[in-house]
PDB file of N, CA and C in Angstrom:
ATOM      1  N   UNK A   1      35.712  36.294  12.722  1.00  0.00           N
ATOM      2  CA  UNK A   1      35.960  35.805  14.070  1.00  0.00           C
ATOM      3  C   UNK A   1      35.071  34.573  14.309  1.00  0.00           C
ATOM      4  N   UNK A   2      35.564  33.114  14.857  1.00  0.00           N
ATOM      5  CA  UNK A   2      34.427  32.285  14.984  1.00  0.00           C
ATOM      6  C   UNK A   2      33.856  32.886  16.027  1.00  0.00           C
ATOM      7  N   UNK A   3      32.154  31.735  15.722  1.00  0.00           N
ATOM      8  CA  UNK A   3      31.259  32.488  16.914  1.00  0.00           C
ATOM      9  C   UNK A   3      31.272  31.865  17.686  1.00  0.00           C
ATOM     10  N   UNK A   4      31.324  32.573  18.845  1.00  0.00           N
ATOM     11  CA  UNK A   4      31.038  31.830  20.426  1.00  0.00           C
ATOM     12  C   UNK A   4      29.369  31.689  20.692  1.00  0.00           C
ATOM     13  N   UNK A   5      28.542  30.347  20.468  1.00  0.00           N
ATOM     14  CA  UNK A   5      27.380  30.200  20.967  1.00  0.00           C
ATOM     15  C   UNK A   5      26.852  30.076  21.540  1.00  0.00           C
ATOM     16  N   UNK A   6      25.981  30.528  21.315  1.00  0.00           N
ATOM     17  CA  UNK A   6      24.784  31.112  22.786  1.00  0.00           C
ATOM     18  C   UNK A   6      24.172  29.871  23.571  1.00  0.00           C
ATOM     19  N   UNK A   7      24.023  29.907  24.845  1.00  0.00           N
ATOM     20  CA  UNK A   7      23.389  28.612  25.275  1.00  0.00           C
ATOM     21  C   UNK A   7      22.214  28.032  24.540  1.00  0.00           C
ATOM     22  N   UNK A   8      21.288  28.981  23.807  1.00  0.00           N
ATOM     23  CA  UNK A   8      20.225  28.189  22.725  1.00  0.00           C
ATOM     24  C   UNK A   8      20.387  27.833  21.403  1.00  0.00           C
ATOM     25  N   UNK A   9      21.593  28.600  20.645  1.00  0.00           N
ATOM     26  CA  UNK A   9      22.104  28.720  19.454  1.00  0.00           C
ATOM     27  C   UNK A   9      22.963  27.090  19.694  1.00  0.00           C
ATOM     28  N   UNK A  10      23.792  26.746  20.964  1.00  0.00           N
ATOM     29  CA  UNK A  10      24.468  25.251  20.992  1.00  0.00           C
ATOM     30  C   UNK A  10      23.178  24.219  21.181  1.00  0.00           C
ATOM     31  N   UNK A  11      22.177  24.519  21.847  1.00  0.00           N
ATOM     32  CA  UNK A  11      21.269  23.292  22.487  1.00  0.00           C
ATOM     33  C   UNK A  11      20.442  23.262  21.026  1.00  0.00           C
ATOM     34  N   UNK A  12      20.399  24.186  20.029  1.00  0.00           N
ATOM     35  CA  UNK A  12      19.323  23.729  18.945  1.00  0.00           C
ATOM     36  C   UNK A  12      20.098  22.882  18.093  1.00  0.00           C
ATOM     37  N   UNK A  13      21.280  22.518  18.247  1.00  0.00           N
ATOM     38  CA  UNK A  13      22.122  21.281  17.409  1.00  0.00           C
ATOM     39  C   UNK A  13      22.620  20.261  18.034  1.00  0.00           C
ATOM     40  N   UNK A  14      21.735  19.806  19.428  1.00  0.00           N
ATOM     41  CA  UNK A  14      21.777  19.248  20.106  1.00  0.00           C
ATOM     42  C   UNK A  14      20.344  17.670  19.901  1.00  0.00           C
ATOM     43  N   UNK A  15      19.930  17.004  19.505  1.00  0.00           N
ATOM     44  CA  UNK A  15      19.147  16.654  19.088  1.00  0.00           C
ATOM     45  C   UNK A  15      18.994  15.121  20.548  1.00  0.00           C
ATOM     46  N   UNK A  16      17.854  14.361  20.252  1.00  0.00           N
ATOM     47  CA  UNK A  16      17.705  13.648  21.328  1.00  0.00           C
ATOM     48  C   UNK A  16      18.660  11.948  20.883  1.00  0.00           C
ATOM     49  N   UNK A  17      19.436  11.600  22.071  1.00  0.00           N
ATOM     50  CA  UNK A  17      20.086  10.263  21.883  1.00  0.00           C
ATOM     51  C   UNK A  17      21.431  10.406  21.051  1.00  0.00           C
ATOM     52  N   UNK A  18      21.716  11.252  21.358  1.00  0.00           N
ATOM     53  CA  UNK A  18      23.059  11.149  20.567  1.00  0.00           C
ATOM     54  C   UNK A  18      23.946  10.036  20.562  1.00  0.00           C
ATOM     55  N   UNK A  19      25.182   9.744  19.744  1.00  0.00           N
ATOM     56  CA  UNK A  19      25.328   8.405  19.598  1.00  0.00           C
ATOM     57  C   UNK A  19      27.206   8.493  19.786  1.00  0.00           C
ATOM     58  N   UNK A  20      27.984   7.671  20.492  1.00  0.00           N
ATOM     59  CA  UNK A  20      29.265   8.303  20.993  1.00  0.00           C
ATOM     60  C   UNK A  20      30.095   7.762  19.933  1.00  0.00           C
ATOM     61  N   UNK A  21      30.944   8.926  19.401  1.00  0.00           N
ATOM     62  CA  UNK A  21      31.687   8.311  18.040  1.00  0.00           C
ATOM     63  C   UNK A  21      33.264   8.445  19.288  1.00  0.00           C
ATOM     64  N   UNK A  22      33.837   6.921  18.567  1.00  0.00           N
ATOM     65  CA  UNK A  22      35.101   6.648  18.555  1.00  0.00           C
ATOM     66  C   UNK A  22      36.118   7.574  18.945  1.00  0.00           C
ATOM     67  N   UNK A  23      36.439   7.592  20.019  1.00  0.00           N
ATOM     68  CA  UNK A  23      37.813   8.658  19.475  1.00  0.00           C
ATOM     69  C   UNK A  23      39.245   7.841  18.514  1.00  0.00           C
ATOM     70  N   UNK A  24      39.251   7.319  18.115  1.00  0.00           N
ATOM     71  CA  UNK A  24      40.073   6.571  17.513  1.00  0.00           C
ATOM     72  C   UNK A  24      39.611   6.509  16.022  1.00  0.00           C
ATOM     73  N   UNK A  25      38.494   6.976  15.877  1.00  0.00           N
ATOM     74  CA  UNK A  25      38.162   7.422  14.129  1.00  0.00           C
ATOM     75  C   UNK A  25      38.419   8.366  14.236  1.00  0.00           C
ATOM     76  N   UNK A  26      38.769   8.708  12.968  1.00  0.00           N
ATOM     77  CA  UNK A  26      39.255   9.833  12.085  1.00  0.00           C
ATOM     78  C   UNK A  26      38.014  10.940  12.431  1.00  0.00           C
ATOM     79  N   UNK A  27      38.644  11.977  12.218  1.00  0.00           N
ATOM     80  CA  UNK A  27      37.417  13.394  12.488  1.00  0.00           C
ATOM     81  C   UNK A  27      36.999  13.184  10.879  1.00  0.00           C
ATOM     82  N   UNK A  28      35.361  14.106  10.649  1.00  0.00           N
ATOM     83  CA  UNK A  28      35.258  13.994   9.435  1.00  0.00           C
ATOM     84  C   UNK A  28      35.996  15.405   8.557  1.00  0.00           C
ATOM     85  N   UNK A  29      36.234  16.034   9.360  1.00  0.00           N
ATOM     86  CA  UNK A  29      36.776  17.460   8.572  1.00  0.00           C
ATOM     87  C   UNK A  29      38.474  17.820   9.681  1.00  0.00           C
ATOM     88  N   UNK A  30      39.116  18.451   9.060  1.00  0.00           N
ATOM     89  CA  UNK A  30      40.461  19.744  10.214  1.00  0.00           C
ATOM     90  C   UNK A  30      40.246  20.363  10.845  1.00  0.00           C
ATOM     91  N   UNK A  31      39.129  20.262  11.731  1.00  0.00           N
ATOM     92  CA  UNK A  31      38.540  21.378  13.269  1.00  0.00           C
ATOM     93  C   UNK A  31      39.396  22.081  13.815  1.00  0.00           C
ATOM     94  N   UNK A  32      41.383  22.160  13.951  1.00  0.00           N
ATOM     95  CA  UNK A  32      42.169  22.397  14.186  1.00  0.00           C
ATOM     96  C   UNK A  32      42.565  24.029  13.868  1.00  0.00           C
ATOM     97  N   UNK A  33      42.201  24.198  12.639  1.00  0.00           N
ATOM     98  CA  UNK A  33      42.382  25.585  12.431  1.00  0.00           C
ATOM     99  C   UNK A  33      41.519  26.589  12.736  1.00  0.00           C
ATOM    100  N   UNK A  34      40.118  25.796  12.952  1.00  0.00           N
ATOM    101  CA  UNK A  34      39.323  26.940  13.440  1.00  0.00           C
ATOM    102  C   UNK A  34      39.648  27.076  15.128  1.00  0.00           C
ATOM    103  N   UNK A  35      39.624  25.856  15.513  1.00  0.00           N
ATOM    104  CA  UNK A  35      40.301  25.959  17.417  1.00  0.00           C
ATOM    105  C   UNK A  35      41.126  26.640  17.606  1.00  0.00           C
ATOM    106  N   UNK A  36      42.216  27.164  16.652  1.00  0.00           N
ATOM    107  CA  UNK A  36      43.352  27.799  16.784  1.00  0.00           C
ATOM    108  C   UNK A  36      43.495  29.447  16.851  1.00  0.00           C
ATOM    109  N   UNK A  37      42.400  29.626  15.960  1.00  0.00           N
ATOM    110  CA  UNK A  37      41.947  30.847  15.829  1.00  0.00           C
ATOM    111  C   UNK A  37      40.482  31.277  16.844  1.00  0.00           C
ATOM    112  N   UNK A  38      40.393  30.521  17.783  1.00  0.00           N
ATOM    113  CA  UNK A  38      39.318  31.052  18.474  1.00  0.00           C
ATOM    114  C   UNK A  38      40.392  32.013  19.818  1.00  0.00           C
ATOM    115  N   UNK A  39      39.362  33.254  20.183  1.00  0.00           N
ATOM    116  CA  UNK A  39      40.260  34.070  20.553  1.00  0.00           C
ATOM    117  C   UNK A  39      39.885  33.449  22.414  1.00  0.00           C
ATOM    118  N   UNK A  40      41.243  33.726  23.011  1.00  0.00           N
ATOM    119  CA  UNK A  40      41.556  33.417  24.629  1.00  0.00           C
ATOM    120  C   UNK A  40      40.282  33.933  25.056  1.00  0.00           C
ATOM    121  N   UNK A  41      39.606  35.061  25.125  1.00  0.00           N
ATOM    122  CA  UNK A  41      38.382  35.554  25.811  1.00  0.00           C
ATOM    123  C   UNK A  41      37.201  34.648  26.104  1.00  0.00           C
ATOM    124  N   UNK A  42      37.116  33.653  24.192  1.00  0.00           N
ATOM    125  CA  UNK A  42      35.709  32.939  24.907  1.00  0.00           C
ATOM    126  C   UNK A  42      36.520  31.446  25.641  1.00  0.00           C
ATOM    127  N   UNK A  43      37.899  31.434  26.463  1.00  0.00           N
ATOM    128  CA  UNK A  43      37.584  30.216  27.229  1.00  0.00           C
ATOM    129  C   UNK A  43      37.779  31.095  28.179  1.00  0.00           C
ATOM    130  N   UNK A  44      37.107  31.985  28.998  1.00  0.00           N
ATOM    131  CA  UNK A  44      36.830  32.371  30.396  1.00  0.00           C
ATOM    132  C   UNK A  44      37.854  31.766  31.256  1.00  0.00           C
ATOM    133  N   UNK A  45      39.206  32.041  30.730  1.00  0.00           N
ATOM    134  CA  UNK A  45      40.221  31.984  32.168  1.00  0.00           C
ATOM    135  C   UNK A  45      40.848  29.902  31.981  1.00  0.00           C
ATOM    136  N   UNK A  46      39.817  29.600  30.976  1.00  0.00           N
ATOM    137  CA  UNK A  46      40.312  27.766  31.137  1.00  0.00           C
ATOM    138  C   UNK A  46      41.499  27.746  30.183  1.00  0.00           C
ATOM    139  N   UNK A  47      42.715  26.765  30.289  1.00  0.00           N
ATOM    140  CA  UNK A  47      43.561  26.610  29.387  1.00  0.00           C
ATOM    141  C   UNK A  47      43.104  25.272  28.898  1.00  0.00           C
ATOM    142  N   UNK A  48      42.960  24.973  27.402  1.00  0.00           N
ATOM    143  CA  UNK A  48      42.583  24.382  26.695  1.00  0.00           C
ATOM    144  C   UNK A  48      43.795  24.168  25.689  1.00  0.00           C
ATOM    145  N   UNK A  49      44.992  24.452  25.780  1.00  0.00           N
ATOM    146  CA  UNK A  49      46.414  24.705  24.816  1.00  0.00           C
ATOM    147  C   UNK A  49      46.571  23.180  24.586  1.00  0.00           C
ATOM    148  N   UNK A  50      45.983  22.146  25.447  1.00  0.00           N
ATOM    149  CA  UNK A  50      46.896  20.805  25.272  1.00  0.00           C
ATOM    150  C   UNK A  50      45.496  20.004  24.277  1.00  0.00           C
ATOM    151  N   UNK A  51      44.834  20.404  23.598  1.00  0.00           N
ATOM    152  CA  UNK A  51      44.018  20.318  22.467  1.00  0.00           C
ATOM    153  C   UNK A  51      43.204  18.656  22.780  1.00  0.00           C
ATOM    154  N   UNK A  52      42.964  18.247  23.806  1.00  0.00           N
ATOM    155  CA  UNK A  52      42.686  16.963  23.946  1.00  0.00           C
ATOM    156  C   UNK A  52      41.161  16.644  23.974  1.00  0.00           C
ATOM    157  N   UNK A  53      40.866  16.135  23.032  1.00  0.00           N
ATOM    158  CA  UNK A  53      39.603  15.698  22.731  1.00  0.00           C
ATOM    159  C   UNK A  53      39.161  14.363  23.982  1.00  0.00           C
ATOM    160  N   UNK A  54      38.356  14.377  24.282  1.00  0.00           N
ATOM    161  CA  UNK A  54      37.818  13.729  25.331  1.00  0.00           C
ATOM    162  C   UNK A  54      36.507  12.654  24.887  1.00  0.00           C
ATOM    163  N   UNK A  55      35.579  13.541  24.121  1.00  0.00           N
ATOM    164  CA  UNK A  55      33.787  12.976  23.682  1.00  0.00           C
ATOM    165  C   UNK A  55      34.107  13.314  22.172  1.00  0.00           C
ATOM    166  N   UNK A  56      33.420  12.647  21.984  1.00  0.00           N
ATOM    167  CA  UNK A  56      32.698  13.259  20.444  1.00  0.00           C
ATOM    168  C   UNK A  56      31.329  12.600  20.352  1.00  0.00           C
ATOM    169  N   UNK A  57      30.444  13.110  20.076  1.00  0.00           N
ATOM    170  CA  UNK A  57      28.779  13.135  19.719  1.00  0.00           C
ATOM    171  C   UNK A  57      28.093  13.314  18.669  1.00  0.00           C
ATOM    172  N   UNK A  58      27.397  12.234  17.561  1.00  0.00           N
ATOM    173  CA  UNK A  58      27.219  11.947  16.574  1.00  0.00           C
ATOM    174  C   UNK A  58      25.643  12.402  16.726  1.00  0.00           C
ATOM    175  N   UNK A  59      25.049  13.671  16.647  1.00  0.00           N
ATOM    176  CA  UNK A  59      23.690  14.220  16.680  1.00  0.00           C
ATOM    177  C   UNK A  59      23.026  13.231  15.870  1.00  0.00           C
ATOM    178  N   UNK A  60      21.496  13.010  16.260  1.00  0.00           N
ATOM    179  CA  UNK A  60      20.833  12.619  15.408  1.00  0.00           C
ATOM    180  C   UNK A  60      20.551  13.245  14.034  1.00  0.00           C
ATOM    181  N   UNK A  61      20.415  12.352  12.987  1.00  0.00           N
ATOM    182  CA  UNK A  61      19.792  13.189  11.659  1.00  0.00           C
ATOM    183  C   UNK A  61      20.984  13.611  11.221  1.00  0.00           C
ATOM    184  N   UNK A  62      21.964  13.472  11.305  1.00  0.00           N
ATOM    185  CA  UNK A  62      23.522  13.305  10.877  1.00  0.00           C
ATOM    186  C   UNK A  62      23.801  14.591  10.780  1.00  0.00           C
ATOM    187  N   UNK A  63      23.577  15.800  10.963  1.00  0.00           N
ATOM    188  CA  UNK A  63      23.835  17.216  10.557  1.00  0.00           C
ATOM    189  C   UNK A  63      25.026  17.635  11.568  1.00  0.00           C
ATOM    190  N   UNK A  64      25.200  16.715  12.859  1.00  0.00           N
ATOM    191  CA  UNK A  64      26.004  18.027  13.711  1.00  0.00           C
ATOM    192  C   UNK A  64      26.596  16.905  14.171  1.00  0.00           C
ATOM    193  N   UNK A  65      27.869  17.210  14.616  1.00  0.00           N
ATOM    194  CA  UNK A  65      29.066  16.395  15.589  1.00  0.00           C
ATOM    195  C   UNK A  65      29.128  17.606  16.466  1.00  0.00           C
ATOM    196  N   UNK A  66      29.820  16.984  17.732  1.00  0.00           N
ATOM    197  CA  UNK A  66      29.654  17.878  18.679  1.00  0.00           C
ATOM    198  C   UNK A  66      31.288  17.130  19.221  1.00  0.00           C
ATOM    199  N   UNK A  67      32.370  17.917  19.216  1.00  0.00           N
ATOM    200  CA  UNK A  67      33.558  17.621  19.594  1.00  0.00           C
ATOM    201  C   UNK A  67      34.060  18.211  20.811  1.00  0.00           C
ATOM    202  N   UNK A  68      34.529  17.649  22.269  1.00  0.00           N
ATOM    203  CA  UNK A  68      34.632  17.962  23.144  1.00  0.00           C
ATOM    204  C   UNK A  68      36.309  17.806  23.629  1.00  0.00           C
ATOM    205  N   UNK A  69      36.470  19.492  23.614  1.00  0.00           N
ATOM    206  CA  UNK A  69      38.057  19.474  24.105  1.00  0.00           C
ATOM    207  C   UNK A  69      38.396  19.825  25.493  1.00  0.00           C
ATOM    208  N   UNK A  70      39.298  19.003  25.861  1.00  0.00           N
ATOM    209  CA  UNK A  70      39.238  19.439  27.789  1.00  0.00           C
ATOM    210  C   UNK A  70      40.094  20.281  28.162  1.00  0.00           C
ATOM    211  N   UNK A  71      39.981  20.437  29.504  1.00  0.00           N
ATOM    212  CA  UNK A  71      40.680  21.481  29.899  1.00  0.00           C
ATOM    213  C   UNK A  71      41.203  21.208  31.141  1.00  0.00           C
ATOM    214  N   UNK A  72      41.774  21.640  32.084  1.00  0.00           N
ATOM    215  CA  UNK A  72      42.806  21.190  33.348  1.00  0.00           C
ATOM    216  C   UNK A  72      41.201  21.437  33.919  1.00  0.00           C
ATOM    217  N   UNK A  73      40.383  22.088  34.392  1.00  0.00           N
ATOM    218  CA  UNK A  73      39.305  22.426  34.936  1.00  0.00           C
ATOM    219  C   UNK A  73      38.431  20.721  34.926  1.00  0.00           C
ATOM    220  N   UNK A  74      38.308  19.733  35.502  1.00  0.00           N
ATOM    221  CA  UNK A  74      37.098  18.628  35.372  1.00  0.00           C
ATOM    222  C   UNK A  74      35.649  19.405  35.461  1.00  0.00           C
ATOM    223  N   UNK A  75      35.460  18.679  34.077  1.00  0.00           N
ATOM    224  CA  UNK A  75      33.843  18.776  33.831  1.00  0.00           C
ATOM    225  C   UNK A  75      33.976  20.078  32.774  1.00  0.00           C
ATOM    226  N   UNK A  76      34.509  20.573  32.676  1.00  0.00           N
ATOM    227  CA  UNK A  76      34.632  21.288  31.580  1.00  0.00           C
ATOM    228  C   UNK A  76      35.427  21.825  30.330  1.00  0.00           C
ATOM    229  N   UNK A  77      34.573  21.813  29.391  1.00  0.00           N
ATOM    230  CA  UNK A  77      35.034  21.211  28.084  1.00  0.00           C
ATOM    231  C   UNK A  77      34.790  22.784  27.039  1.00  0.00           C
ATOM    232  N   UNK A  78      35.466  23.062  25.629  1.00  0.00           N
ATOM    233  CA  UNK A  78      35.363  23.603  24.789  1.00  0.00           C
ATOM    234  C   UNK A  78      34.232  22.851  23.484  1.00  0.00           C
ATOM    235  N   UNK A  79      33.285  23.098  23.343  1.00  0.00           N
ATOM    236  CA  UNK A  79      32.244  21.930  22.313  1.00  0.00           C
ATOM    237  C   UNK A  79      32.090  22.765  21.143  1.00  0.00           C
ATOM    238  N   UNK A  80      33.111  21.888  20.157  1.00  0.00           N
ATOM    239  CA  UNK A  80      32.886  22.727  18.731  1.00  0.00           C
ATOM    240  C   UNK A  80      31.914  21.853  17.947  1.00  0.00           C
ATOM    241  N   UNK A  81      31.037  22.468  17.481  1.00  0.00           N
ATOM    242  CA  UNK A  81      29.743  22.136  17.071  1.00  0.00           C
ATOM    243  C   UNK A  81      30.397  22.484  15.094  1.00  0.00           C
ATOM    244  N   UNK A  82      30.241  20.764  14.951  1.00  0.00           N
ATOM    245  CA  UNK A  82      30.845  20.456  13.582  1.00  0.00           C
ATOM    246  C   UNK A  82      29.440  20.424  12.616  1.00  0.00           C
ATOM    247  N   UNK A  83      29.539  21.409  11.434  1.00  0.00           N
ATOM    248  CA  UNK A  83      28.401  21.202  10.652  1.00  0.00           C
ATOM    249  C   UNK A  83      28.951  19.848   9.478  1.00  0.00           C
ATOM    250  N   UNK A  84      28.330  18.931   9.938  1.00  0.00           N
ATOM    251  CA  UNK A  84      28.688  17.835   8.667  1.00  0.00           C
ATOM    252  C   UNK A  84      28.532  17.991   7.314  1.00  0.00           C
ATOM    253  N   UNK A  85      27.034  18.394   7.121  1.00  0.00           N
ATOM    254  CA  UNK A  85      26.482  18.873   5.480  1.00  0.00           C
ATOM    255  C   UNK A  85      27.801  20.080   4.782  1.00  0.00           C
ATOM    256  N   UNK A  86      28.218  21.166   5.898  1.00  0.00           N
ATOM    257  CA  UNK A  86      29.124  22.206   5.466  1.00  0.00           C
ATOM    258  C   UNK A  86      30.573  22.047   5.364  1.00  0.00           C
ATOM    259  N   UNK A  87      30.631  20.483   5.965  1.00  0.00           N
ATOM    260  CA  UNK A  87      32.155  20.129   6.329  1.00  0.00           C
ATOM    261  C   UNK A  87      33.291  21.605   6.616  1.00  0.00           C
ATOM    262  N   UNK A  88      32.025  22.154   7.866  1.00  0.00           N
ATOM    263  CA  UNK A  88      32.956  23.386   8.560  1.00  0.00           C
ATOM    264  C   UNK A  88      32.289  23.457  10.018  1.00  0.00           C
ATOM    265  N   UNK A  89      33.256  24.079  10.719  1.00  0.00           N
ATOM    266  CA  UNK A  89      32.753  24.282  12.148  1.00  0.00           C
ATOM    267  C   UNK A  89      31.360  25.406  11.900  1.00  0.00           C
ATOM    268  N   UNK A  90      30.521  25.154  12.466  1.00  0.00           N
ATOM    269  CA  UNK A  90      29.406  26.209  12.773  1.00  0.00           C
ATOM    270  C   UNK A  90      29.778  27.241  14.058  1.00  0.00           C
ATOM    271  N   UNK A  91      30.463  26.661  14.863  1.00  0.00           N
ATOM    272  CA  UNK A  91      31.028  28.081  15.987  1.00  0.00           C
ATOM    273  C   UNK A  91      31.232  26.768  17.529  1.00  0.00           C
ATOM    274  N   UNK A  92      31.345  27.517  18.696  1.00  0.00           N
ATOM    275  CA  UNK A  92      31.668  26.405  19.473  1.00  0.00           C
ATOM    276  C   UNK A  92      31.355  27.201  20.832  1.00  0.00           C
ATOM    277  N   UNK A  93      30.990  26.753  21.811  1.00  0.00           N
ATOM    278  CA  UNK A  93      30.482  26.269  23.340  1.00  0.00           C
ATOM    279  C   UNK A  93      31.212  26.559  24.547  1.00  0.00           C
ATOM    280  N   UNK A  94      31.374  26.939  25.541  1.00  0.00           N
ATOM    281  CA  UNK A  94      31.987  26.616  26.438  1.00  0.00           C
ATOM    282  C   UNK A  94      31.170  25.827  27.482  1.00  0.00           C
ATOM    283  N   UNK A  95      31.757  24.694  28.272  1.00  0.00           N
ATOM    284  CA  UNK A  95      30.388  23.782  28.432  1.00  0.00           C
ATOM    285  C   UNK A  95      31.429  23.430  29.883  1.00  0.00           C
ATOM    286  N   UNK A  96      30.345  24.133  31.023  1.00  0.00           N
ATOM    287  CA  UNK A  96      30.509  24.363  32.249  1.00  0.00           C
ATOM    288  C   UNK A  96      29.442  23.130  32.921  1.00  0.00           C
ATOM    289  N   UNK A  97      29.948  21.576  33.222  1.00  0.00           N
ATOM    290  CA  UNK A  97      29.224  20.976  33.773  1.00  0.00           C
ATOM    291  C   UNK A  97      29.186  21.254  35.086  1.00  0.00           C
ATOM    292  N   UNK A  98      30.224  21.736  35.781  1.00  0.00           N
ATOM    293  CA  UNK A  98      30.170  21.756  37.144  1.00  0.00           C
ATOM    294  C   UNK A  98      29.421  23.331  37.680  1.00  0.00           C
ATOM    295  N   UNK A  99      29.071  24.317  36.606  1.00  0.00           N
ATOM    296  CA  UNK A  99      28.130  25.463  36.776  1.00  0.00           C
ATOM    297  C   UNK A  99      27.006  25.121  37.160  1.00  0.00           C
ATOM    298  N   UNK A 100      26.936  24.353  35.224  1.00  0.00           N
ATOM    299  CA  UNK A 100      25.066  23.643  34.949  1.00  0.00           C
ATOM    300  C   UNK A 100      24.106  22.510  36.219  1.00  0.00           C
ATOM    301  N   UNK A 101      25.504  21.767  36.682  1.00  0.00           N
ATOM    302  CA  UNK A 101      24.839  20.587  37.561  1.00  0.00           C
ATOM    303  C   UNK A 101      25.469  20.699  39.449  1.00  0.00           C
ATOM    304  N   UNK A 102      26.052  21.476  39.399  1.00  0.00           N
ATOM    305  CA  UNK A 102      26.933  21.546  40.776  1.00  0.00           C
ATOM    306  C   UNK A 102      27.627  20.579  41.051  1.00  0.00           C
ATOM    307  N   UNK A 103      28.309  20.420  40.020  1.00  0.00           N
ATOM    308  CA  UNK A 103      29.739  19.027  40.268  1.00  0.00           C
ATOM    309  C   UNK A 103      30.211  19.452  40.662  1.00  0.00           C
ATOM    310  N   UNK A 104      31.424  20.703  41.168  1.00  0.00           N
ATOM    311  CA  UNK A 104      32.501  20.718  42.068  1.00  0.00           C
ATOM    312  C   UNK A 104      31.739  21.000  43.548  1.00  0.00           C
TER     313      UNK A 104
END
């Protein structure tokens, strides 16, 4: 089952200054099949079906991409946390800006 990560398990592959990759480059790996197989429970009620990448985030020290898929909900996103060295997903996020900061 992929893993759904923990708010400290996502922020420790989070590194300082991240750097905004292209959406118009190529992904470095098929993130697609693991998104596909993540089960309805960990998006808490968001529909995420229309697969639309929004951010992508080039961690420092090159180890982690951080790919951000949206959802009808603004401000919140699905963040699959790409291991580069493993050229595999490490597990992925649900990333509630309007919880974390009181945007709505």
């Amino acid at each position: 089952m992929p893993p759904l990560l923990t708010e400290d398990e996502y922020k420790a592959t989070m590194g300082p200054h991240p750097v905004t990759v292209g959406l118009d480059e190529a992904p470095p790996f098929d993130f697609w099949p693991y998104f596909d197989s993540i089960p309805q429970d960990d998006f808490n009620g968001h529909d995420f079906s229309q697969g639309r990448v929004t951010h992508a985030w080039q961690m420092p020290g090159g180890a982690y991409q951080h790919v951000l898929v949206a959802c009808e909900t603004p401000n919140v996103f699905l963040v699959l946390v790409l291991d580069l060295r493993a050229s595999s997903v490490l597990g992925h996020h649900l990333l509630d800006l309007n919880r974390l900061y009181g945007l709505a």
